[in-house]
Protein backbone atom coordinates (compact mmCIF):
# COMPACT_ATOMS: atom_id res chain seq x y z
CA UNK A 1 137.71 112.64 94.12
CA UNK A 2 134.30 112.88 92.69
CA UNK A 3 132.98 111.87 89.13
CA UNK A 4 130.07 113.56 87.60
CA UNK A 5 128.05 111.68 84.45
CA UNK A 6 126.56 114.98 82.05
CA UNK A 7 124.10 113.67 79.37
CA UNK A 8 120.84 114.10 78.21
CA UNK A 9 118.34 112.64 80.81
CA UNK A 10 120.70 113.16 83.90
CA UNK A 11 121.21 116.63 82.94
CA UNK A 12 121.03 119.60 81.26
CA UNK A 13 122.40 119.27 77.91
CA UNK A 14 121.79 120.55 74.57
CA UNK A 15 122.57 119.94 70.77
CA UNK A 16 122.07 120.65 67.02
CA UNK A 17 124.26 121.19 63.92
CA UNK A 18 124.63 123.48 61.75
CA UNK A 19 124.83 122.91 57.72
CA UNK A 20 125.80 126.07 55.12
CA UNK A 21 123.81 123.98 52.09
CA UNK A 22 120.83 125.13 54.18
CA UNK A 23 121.37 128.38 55.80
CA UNK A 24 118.01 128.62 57.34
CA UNK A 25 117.26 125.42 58.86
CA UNK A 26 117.76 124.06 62.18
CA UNK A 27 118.39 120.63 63.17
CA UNK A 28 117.67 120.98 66.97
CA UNK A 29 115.43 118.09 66.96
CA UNK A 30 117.20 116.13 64.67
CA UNK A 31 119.57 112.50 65.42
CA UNK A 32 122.19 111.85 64.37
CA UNK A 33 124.71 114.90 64.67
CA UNK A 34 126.49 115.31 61.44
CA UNK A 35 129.99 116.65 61.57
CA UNK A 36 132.40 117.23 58.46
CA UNK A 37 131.32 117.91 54.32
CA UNK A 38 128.52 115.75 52.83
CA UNK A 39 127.12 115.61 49.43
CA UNK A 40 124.08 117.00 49.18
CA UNK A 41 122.80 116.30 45.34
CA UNK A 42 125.43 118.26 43.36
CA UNK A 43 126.28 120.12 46.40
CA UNK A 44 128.88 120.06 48.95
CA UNK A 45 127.49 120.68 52.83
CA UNK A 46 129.92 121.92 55.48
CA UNK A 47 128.11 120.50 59.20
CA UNK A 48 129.70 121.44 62.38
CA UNK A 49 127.94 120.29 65.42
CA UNK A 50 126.76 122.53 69.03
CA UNK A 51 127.01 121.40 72.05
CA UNK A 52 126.14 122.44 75.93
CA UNK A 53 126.69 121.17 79.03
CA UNK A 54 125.36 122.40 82.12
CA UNK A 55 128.30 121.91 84.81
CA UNK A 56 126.40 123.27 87.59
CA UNK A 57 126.17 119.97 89.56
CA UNK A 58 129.52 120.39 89.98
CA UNK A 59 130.31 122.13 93.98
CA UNK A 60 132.02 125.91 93.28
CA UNK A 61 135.92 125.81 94.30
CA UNK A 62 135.84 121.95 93.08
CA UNK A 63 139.06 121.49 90.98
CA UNK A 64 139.23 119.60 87.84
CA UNK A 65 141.14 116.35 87.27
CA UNK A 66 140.42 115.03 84.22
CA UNK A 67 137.34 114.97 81.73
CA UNK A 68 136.19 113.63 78.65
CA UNK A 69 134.23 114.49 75.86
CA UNK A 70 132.54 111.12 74.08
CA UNK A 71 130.35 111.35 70.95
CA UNK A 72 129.17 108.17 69.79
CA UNK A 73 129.75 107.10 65.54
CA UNK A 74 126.37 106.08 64.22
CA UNK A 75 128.44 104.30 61.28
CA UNK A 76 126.50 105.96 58.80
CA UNK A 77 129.40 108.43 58.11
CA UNK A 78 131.80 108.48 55.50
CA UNK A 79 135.16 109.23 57.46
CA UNK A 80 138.58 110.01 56.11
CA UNK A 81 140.63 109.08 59.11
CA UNK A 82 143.40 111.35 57.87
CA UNK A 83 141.07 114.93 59.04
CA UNK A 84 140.73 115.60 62.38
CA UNK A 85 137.66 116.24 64.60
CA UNK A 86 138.27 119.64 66.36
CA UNK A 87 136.51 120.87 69.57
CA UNK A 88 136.46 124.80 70.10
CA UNK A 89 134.77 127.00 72.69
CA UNK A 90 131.47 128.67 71.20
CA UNK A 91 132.25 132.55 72.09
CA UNK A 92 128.37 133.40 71.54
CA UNK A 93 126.63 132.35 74.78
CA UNK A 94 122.96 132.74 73.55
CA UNK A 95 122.37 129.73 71.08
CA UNK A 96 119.24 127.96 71.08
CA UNK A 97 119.07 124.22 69.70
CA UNK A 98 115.49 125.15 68.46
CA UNK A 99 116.67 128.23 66.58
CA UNK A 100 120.57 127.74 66.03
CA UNK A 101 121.21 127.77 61.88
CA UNK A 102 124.29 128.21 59.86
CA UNK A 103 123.21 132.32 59.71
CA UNK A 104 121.86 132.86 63.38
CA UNK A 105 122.59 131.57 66.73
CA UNK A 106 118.52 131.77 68.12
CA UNK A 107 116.89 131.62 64.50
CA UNK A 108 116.48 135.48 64.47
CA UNK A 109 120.45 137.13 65.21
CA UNK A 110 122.96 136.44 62.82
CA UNK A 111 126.37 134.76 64.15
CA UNK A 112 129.39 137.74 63.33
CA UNK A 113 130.71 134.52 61.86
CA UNK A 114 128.32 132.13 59.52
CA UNK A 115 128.56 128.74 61.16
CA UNK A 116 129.53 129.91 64.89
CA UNK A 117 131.55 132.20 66.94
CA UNK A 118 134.57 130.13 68.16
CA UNK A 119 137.68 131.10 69.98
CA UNK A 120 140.61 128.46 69.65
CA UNK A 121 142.02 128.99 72.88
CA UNK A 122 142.05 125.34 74.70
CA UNK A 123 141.13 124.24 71.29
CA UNK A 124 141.65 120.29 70.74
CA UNK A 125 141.95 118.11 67.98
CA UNK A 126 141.48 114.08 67.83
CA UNK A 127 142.24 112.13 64.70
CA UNK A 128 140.51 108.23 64.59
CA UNK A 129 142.10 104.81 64.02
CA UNK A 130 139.15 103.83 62.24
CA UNK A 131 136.06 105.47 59.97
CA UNK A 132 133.55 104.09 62.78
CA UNK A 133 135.46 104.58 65.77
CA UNK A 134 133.74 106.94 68.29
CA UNK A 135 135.30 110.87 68.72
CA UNK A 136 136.80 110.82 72.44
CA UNK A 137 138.19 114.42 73.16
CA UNK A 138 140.31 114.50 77.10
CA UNK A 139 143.30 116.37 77.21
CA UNK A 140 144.21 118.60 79.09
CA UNK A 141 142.38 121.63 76.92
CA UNK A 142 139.23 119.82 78.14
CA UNK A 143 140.25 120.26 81.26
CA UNK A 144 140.79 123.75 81.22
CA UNK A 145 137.68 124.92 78.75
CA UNK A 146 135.46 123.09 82.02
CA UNK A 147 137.48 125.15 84.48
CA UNK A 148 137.04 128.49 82.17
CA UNK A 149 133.17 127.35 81.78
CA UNK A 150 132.99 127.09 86.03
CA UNK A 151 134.62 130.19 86.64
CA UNK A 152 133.38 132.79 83.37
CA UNK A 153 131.12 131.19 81.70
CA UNK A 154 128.10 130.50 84.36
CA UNK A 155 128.68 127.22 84.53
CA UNK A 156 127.78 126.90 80.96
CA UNK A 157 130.53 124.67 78.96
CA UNK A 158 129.47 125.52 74.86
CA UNK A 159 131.08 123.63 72.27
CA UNK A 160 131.36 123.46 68.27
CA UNK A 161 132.73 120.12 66.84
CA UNK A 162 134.16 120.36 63.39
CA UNK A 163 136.56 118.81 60.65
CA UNK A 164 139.93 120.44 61.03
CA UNK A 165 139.89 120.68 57.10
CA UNK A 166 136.48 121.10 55.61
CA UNK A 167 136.84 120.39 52.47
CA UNK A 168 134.83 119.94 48.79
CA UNK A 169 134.51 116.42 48.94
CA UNK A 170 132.73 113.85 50.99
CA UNK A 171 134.00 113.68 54.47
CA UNK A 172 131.25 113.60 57.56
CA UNK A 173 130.85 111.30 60.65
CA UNK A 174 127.46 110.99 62.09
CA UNK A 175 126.93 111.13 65.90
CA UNK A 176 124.11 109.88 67.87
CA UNK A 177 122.33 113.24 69.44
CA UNK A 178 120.96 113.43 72.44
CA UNK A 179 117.33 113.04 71.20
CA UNK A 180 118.73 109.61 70.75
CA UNK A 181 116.38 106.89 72.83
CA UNK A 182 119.35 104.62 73.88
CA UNK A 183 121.02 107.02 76.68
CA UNK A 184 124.27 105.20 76.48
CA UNK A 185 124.62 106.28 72.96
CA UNK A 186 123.83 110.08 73.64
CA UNK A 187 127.02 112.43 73.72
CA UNK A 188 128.50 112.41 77.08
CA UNK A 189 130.64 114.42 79.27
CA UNK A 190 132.59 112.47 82.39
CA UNK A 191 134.32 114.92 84.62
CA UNK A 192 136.46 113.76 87.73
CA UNK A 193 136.99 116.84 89.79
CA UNK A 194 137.93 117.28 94.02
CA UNK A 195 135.27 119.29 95.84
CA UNK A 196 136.85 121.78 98.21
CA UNK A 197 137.98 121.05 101.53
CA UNK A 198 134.70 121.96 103.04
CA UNK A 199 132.68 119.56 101.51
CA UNK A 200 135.33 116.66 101.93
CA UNK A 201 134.18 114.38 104.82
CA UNK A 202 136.32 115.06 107.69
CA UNK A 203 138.84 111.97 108.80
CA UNK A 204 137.28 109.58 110.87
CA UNK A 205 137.95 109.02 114.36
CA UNK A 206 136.35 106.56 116.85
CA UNK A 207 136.70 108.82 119.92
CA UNK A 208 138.64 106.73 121.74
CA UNK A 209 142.33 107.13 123.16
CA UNK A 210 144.93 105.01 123.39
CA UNK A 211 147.45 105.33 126.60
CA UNK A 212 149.25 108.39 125.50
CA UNK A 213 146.67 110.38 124.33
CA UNK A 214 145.99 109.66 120.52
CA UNK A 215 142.69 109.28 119.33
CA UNK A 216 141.84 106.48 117.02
């Protein structure tokens, strides 16, 4: 079994979020990640995060054993621990984190849904122990949007992060993007998978025979 590292720095991977107080603007270069509803003056702002990982270091036919999905709390938030963080499969394959808004998903084409087209097959949800605890997503949904990403998706795994309940008052983590200098702190993506048989070394064997005939 093999395990693969994805972040920012060792590979390809790309983030923004996305805020319906400010339809237009894009937060591709921005840190930290906000995820849930902040205040915004008198104004409530719903912020769901994008997120994509490029799984193409991983060998074709490899099977997938586990993986997870690690974003890392700034403690800047203000968490209810009660609402969930929920990780669904973007359906819209083109996003851009330069151009991705609320509205569009490159800056110029609208989203047929404001905020990001999602599918909840494979969905997940995590709830937190504590406001500053770090959002950790590997089940077994994981597992299967990386397998869908491998073989549909061009090895492209795209994500939206979200409050299970967005509500009208405050409730937002912040996440450490991967413009983030510390790479440790960057979100990450762990994936233990088995190559196929034909990349697995073969079983060793000195050559030699013993006296009926078995090698060792």
């Amino acid at each position: 079994m093999a395990t693969l590292t994805l972040e920012r720095g060792l590979s390809t991977v790309l983030d923004t979020y996305l805020n319906n107080n400010n339809l237009s603007t894009n937060y591709g270069s921005t840190s930290p990640l906000q995820i849930g509803t902040a205040l915004e003056g008198k104004n409530a702002a719903v912020c769901r995060a994008l997120l994509r990982f490029d799984l193409s270091l991983i060998p074709a036919g490899s099977s997938i054993n586990s993986a997870t999905l690690t974003l890392t709390n700034t403690g800047s938030g203000a968490v209810l621990i009660a609402n969930g963080f929920e990780l669904r499969r973007v359906t819209q394959q083109n996003w851009t984190e330069a151009g991705a808004t609320w509205s569009t998903y490159n800056g110029t084409s609208n989203w047929n849904v404001p905020g990001g087209d999602t599918s909840l097959v494979n969905s997940s949800t995590v709830t937190l122990a504590h406001a500053g605890d770090n959002v950790v997503f590997n089940d077994a949904n994981v597992v299967a949007l990386i397998t869908d990403a491998i073989a549909n998706r061009a090895n492209l795994l795209q994500l939206l992060v979200k409050r299970a309940s967005e509500p009208g008052t405050q409730d937002f983590g912040a996440f450490y993007s991967s413009e983030n200098g510390t790479p440790a702190n960057r979100p990450t993506l762990v994936v233990a998978y088995t190559p196929p048989a034909s990349l697995r070394p073969a079983p060793f064997s000195s050559g030699f025979q013993d006296l009926v005939g078995n090698l060792f």
